[in-house]
PDB file of N, CA and C in Angstrom:
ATOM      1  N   UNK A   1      21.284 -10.445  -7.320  1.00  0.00           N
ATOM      2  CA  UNK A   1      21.343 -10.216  -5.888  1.00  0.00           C
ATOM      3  C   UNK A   1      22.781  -9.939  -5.472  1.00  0.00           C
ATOM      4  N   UNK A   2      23.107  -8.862  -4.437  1.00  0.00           N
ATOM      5  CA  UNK A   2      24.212  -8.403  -4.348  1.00  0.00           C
ATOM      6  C   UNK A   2      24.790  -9.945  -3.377  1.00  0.00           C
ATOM      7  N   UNK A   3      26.251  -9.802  -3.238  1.00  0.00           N
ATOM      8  CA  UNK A   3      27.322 -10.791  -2.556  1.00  0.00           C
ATOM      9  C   UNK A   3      26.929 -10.661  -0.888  1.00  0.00           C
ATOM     10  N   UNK A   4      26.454 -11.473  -0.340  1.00  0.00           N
ATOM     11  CA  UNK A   4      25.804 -11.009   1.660  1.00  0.00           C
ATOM     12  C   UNK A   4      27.281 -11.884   2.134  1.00  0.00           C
ATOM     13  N   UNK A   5      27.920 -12.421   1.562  1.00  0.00           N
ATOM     14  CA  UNK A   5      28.752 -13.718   2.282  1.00  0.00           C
ATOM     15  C   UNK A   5      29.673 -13.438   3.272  1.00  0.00           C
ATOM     16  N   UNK A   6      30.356 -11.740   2.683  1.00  0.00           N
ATOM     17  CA  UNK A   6      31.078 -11.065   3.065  1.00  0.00           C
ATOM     18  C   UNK A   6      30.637 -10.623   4.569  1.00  0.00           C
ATOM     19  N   UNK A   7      29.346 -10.045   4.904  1.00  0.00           N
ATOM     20  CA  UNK A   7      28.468  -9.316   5.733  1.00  0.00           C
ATOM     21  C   UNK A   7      28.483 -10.547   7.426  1.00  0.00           C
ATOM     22  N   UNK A   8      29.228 -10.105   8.010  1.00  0.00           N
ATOM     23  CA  UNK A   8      28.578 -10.673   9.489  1.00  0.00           C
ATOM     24  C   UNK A   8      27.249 -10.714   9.370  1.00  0.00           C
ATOM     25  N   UNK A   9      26.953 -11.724  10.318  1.00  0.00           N
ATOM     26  CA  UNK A   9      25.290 -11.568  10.606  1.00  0.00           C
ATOM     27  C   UNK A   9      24.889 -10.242  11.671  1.00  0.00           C
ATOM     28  N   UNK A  10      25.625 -10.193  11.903  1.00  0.00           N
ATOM     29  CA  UNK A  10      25.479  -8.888  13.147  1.00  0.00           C
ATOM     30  C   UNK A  10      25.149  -7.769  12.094  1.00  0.00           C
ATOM     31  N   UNK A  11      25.841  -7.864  11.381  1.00  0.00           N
ATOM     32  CA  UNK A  11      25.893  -6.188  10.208  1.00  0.00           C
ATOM     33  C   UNK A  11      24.933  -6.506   9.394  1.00  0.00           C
ATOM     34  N   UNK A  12      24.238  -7.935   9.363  1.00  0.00           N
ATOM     35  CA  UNK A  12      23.419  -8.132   8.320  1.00  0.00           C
ATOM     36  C   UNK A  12      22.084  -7.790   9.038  1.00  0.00           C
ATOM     37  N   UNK A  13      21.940  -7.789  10.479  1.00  0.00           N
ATOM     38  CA  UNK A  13      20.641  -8.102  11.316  1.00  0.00           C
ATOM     39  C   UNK A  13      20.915  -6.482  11.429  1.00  0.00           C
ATOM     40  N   UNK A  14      21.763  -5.284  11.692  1.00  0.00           N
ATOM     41  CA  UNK A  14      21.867  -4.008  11.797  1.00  0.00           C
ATOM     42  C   UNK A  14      21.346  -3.454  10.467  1.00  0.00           C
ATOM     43  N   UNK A  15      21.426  -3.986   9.267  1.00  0.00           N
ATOM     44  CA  UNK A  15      21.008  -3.457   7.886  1.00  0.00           C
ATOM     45  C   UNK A  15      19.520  -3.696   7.762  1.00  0.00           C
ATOM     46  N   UNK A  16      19.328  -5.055   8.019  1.00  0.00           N
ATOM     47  CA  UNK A  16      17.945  -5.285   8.186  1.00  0.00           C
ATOM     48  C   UNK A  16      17.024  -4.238   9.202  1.00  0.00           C
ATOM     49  N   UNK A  17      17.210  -4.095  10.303  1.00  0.00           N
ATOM     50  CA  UNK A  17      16.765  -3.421  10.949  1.00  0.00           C
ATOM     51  C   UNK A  17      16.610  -1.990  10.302  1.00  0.00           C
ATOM     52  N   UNK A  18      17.754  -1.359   9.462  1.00  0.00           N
ATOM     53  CA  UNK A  18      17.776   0.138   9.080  1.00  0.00           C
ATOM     54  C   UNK A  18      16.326   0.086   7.866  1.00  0.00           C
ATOM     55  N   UNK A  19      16.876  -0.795   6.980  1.00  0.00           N
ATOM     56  CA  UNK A  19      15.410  -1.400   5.928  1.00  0.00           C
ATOM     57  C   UNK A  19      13.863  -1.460   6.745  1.00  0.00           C
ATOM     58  N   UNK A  20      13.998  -2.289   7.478  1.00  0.00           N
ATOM     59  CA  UNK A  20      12.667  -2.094   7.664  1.00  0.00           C
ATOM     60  C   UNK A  20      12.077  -1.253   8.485  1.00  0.00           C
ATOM     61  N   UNK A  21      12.773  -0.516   9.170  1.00  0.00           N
ATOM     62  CA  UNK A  21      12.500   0.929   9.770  1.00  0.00           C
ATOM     63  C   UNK A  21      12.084   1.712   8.701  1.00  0.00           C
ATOM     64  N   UNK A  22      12.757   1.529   7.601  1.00  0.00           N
ATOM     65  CA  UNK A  22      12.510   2.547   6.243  1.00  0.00           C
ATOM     66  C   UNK A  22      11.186   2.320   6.185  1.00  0.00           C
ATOM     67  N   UNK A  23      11.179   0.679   5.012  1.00  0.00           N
ATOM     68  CA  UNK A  23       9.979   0.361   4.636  1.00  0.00           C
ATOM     69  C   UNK A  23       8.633   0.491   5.692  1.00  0.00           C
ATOM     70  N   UNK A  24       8.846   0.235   7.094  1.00  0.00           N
ATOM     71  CA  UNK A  24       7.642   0.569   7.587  1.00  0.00           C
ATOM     72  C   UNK A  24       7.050   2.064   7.233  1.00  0.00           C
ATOM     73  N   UNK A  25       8.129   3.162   7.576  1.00  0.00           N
ATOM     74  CA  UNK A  25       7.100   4.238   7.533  1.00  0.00           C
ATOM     75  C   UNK A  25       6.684   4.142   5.960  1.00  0.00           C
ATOM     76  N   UNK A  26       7.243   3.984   5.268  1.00  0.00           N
ATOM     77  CA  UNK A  26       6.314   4.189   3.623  1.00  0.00           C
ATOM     78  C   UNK A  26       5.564   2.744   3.531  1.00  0.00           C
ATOM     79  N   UNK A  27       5.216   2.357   4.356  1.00  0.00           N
ATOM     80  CA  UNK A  27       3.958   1.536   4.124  1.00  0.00           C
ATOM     81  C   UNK A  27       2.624   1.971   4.736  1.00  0.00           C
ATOM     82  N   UNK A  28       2.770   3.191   4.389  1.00  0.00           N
ATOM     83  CA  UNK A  28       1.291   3.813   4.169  1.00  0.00           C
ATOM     84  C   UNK A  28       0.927   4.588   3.387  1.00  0.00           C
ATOM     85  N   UNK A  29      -0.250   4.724   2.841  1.00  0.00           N
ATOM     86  CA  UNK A  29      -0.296   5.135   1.658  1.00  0.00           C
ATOM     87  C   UNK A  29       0.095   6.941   1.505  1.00  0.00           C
ATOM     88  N   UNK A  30      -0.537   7.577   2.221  1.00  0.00           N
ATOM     89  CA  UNK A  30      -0.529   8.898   2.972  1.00  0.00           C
ATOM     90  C   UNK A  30       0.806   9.577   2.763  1.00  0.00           C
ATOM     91  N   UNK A  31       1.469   8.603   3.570  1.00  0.00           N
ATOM     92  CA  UNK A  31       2.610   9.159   3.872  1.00  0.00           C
ATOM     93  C   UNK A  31       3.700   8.478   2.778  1.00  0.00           C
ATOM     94  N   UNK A  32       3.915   7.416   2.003  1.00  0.00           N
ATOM     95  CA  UNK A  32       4.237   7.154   0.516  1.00  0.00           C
ATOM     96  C   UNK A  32       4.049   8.587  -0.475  1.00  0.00           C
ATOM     97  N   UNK A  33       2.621   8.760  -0.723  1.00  0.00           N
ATOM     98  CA  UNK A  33       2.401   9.777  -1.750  1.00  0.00           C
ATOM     99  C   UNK A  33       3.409  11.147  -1.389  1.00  0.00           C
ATOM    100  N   UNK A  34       2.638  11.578  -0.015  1.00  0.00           N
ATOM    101  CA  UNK A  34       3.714  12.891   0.316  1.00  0.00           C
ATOM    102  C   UNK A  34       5.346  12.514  -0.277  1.00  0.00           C
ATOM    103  N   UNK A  35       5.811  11.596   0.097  1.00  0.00           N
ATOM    104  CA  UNK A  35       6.739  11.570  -0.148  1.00  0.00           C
ATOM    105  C   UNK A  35       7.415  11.591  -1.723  1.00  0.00           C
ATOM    106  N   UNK A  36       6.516  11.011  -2.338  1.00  0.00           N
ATOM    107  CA  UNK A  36       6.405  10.626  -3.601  1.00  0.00           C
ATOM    108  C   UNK A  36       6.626  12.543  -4.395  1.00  0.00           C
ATOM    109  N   UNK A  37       5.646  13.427  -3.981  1.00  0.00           N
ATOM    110  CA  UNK A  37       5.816  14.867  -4.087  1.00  0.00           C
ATOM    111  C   UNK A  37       6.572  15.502  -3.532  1.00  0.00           C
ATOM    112  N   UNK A  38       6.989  15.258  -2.211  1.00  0.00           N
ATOM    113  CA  UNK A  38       8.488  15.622  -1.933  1.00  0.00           C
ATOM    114  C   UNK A  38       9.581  15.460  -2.662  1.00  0.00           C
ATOM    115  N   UNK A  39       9.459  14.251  -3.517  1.00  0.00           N
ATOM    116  CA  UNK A  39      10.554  13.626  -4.321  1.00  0.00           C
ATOM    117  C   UNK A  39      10.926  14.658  -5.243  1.00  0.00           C
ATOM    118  N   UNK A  40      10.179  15.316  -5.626  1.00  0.00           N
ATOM    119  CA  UNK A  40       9.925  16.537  -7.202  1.00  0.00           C
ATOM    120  C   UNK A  40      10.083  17.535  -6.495  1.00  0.00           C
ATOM    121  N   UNK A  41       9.747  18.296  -5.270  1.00  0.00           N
ATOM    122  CA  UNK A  41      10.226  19.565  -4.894  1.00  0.00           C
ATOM    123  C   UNK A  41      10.181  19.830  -3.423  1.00  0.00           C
ATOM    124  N   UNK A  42      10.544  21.168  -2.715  1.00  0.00           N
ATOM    125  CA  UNK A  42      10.592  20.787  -1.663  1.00  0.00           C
ATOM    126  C   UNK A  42       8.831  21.747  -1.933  1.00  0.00           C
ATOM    127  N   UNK A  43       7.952  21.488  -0.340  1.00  0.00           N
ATOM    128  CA  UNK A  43       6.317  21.972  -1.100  1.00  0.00           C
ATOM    129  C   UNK A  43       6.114  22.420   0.651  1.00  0.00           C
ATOM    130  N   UNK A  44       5.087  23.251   0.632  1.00  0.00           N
ATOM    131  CA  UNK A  44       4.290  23.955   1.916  1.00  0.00           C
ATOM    132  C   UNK A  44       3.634  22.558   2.428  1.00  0.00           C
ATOM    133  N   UNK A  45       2.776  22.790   3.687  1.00  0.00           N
ATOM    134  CA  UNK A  45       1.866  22.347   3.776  1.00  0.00           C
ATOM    135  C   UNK A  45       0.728  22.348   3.015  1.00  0.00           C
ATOM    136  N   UNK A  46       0.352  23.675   2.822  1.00  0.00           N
ATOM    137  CA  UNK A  46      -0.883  23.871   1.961  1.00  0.00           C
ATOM    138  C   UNK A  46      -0.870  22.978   0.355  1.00  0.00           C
ATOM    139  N   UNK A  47       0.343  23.658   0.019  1.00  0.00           N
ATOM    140  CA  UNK A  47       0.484  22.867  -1.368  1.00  0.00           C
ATOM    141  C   UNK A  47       0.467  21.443  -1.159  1.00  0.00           C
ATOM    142  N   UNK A  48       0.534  20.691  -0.138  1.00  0.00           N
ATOM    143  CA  UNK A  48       0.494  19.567  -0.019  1.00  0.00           C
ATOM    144  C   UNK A  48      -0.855  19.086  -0.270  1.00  0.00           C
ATOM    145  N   UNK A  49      -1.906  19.775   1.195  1.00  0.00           N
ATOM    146  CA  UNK A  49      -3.067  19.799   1.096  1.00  0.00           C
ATOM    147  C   UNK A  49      -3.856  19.410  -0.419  1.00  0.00           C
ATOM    148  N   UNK A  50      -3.610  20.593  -1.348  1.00  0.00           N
ATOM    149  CA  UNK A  50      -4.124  20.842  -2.287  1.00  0.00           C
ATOM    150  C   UNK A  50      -3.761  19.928  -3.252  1.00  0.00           C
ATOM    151  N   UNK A  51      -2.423  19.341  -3.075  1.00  0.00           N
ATOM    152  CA  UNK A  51      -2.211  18.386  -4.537  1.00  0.00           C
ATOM    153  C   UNK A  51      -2.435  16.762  -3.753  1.00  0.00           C
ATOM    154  N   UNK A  52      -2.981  16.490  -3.341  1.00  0.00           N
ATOM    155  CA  UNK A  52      -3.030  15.216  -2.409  1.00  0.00           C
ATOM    156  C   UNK A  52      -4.108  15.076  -1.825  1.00  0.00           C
ATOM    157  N   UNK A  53      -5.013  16.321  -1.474  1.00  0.00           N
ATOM    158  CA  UNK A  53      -6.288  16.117  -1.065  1.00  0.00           C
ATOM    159  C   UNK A  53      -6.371  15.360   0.710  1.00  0.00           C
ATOM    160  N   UNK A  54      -5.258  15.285   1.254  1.00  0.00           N
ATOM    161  CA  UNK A  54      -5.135  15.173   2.295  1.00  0.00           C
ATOM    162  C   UNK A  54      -4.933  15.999   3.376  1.00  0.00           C
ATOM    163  N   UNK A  55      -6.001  16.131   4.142  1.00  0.00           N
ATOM    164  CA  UNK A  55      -6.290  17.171   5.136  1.00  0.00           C
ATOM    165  C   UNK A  55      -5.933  17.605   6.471  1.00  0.00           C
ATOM    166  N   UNK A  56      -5.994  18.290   7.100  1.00  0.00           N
ATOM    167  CA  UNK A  56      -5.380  18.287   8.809  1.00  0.00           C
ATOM    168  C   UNK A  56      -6.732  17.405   9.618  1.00  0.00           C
ATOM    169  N   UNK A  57      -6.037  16.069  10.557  1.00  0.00           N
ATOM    170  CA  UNK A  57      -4.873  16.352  10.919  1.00  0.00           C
ATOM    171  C   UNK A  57      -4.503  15.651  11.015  1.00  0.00           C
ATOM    172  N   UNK A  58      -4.464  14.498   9.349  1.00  0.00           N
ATOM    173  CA  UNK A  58      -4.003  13.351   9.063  1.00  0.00           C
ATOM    174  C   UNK A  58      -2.814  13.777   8.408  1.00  0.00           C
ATOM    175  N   UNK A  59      -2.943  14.959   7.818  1.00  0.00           N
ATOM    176  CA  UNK A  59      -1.820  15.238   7.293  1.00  0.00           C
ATOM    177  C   UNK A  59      -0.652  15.900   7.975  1.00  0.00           C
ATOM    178  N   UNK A  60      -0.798  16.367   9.203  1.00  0.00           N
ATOM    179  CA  UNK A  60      -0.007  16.536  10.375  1.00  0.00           C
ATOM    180  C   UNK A  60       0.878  15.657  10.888  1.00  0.00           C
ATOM    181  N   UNK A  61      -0.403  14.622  11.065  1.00  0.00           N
ATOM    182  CA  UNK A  61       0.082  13.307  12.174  1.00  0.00           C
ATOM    183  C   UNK A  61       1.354  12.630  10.984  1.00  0.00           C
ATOM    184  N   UNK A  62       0.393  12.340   9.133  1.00  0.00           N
ATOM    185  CA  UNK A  62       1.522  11.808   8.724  1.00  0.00           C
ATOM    186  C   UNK A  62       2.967  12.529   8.483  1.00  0.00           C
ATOM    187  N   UNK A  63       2.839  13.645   8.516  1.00  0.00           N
ATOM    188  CA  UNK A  63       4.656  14.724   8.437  1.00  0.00           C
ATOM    189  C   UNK A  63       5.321  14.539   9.452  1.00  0.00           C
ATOM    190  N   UNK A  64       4.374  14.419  10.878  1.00  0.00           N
ATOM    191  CA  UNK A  64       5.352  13.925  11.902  1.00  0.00           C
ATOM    192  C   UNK A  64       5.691  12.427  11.574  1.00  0.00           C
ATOM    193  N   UNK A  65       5.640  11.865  11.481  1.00  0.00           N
ATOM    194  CA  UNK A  65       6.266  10.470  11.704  1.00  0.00           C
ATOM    195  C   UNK A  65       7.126  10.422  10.766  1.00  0.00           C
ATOM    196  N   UNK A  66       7.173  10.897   9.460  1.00  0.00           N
ATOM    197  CA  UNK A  66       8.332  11.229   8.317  1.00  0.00           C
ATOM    198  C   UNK A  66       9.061  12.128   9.384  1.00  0.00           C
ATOM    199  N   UNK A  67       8.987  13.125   9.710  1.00  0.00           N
ATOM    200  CA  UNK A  67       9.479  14.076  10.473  1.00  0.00           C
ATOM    201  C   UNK A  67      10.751  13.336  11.941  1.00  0.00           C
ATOM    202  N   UNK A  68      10.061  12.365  12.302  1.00  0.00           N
ATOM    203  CA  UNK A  68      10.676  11.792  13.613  1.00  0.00           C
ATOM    204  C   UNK A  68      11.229  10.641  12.852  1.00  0.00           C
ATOM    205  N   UNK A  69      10.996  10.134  11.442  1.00  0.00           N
ATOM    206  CA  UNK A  69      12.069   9.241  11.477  1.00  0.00           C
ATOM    207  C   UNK A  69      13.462   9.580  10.333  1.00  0.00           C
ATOM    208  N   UNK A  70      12.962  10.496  10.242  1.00  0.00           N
ATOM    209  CA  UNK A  70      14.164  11.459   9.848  1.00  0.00           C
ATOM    210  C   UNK A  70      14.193  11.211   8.206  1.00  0.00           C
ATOM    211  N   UNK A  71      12.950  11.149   7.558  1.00  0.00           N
ATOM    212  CA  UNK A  71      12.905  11.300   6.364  1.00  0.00           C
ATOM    213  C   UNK A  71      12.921  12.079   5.432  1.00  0.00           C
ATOM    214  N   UNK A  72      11.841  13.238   6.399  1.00  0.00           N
ATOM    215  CA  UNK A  72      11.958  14.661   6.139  1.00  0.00           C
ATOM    216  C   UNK A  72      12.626  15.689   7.113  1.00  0.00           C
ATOM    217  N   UNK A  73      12.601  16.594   6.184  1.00  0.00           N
ATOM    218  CA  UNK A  73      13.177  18.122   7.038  1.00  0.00           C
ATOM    219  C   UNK A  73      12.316  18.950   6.703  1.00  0.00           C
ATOM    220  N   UNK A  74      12.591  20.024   7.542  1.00  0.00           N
ATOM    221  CA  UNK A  74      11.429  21.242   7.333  1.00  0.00           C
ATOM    222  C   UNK A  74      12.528  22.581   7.227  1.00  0.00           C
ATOM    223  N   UNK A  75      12.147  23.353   6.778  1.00  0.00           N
ATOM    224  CA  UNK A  75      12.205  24.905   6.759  1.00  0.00           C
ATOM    225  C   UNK A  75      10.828  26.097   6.523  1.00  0.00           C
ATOM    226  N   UNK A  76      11.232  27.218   7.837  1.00  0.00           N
ATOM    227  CA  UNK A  76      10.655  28.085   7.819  1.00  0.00           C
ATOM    228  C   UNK A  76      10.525  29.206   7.404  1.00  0.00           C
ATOM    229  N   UNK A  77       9.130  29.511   6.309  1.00  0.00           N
ATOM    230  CA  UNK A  77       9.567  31.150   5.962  1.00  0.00           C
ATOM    231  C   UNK A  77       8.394  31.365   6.083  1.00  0.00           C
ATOM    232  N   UNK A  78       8.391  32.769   7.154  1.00  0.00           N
ATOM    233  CA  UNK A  78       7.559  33.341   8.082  1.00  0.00           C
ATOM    234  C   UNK A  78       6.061  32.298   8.661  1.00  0.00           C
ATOM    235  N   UNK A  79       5.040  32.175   7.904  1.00  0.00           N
ATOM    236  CA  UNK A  79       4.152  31.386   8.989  1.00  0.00           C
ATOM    237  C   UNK A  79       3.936  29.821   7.948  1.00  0.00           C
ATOM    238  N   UNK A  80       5.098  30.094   6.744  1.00  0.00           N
ATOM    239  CA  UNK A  80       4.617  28.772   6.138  1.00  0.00           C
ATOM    240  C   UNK A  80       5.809  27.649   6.508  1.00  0.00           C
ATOM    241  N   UNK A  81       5.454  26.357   6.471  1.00  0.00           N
ATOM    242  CA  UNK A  81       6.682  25.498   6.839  1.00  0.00           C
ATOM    243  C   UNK A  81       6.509  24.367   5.211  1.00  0.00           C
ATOM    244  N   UNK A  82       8.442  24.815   4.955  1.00  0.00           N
ATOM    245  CA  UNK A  82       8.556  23.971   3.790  1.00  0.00           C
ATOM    246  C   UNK A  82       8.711  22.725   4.264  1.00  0.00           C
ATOM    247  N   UNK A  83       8.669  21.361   3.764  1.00  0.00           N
ATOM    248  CA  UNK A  83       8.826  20.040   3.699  1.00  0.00           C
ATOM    249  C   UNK A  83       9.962  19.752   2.486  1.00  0.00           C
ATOM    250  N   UNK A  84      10.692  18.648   3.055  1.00  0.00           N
ATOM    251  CA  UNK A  84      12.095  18.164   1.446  1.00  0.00           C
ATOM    252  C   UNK A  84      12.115  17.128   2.281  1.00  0.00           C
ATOM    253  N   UNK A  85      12.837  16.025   0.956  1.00  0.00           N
ATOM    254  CA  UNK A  85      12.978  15.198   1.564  1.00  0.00           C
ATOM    255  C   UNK A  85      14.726  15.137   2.329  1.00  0.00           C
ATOM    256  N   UNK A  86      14.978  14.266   3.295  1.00  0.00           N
ATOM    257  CA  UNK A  86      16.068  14.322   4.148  1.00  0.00           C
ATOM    258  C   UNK A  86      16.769  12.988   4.211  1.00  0.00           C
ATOM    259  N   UNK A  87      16.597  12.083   3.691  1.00  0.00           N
ATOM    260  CA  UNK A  87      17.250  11.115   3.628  1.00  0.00           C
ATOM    261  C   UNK A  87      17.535  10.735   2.441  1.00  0.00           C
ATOM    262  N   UNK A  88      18.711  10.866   1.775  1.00  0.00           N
ATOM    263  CA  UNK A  88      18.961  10.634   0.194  1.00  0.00           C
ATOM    264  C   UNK A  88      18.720   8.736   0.040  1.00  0.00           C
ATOM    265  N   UNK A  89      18.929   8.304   0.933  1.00  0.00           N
ATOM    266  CA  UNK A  89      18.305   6.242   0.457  1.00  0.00           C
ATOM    267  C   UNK A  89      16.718   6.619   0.455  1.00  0.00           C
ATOM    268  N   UNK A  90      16.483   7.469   0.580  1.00  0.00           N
ATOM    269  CA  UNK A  90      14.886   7.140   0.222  1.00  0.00           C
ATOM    270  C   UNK A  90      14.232   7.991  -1.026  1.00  0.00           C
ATOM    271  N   UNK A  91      14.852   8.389  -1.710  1.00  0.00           N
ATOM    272  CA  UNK A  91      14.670   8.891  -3.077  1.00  0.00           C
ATOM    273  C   UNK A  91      15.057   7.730  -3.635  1.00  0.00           C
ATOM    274  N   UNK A  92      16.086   7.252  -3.983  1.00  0.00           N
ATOM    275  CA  UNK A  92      16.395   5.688  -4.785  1.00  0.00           C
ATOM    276  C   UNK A  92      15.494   4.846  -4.432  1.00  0.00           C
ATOM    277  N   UNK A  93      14.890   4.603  -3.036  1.00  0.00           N
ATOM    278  CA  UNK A  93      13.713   3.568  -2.875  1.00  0.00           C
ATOM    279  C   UNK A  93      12.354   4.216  -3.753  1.00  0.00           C
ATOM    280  N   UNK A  94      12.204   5.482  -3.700  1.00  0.00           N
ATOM    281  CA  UNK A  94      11.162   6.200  -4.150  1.00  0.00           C
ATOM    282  C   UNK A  94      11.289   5.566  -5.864  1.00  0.00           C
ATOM    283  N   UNK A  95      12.598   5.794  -6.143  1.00  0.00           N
ATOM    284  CA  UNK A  95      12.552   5.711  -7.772  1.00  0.00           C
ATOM    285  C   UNK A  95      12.862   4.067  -8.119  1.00  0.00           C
ATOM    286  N   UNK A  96      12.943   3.576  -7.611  1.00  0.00           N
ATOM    287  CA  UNK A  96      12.906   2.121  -7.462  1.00  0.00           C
ATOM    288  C   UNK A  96      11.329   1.918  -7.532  1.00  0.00           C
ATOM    289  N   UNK A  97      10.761   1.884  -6.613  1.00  0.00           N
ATOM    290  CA  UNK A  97       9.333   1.854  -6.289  1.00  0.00           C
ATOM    291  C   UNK A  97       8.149   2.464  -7.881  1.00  0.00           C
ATOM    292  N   UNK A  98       9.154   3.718  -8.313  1.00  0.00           N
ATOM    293  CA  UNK A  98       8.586   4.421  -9.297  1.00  0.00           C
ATOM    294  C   UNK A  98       8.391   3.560 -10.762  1.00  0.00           C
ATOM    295  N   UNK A  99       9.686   2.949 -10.874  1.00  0.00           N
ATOM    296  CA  UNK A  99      10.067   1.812 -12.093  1.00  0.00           C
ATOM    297  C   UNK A  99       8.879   0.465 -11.971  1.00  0.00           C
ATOM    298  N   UNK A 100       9.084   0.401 -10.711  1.00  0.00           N
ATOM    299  CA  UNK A 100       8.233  -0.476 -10.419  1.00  0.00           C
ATOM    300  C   UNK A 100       6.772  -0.983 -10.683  1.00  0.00           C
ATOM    301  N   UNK A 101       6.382   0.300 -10.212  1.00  0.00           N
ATOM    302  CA  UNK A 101       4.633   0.356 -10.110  1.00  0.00           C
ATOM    303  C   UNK A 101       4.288   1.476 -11.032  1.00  0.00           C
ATOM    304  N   UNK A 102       5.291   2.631 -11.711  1.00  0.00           N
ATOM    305  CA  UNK A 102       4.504   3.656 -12.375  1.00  0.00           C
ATOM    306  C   UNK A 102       4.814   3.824 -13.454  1.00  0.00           C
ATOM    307  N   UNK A 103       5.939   3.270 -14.054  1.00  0.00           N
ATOM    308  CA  UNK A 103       6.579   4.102 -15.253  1.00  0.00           C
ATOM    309  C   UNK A 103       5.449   3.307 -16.157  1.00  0.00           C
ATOM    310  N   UNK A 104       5.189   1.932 -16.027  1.00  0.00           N
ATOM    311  CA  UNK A 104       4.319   2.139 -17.535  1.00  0.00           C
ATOM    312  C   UNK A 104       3.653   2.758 -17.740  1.00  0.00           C
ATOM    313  N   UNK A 105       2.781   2.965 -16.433  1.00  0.00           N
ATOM    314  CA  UNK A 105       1.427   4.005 -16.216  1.00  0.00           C
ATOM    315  C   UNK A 105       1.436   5.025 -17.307  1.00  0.00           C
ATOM    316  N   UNK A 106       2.840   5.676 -17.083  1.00  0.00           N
ATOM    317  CA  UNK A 106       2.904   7.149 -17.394  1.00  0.00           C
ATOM    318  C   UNK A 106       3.070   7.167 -19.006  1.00  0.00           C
TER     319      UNK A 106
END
């Protein structure tokens, strides 16, 4: 466990707060996985659709809330919109998470 001794409680209750803002939005499953495939490339909607099996307009609702908490970013080329991920602490949580629960799997 890292050294907190150093950390005001003020900076410790501001860190906390940034954490579990994180962890809430990936405590769903939906919006975990997307992310989880974001992790590997940046992907369409459709391609999302198709490798996730998650449909409109659950799969809407979940890009916005990645979207508004600033996890993801988007880019446009012509009527398709790419998805990446946008917050580099949440790839290390991703691959944290990955060690965690998948690597034996694999």
């Amino acid at each position: 466990m890292p050294d907190t001794s150093e950390l005001s409680i003020e900076a410790m209750r501001q860190a906390a707060d940034g954490a579990t803002q994180m962890l809430r939005s990936l405590a769903h499953q939906d919006r975990l996985l997307l992310l989880c495939q974001l992790s590997q490339e940046e992907l369409c909607v459709s391609d999302l659709e198709d490798r996730l099996g998650i449909y409109q307009p659950s799969l809407s609702q979940q890009l916005g809330v990645l979207r508004r908490e600033g996890l993801v970013a988007t880019r446009r080329e012509g009527k398709k919109v790419y998805y990446r991920i946008a917050e580099p602490r949440v790839l290390q949580l991703l691959q944290t998470l990955y060690e965690l629960f998948c690597e034996e799997d694999a």
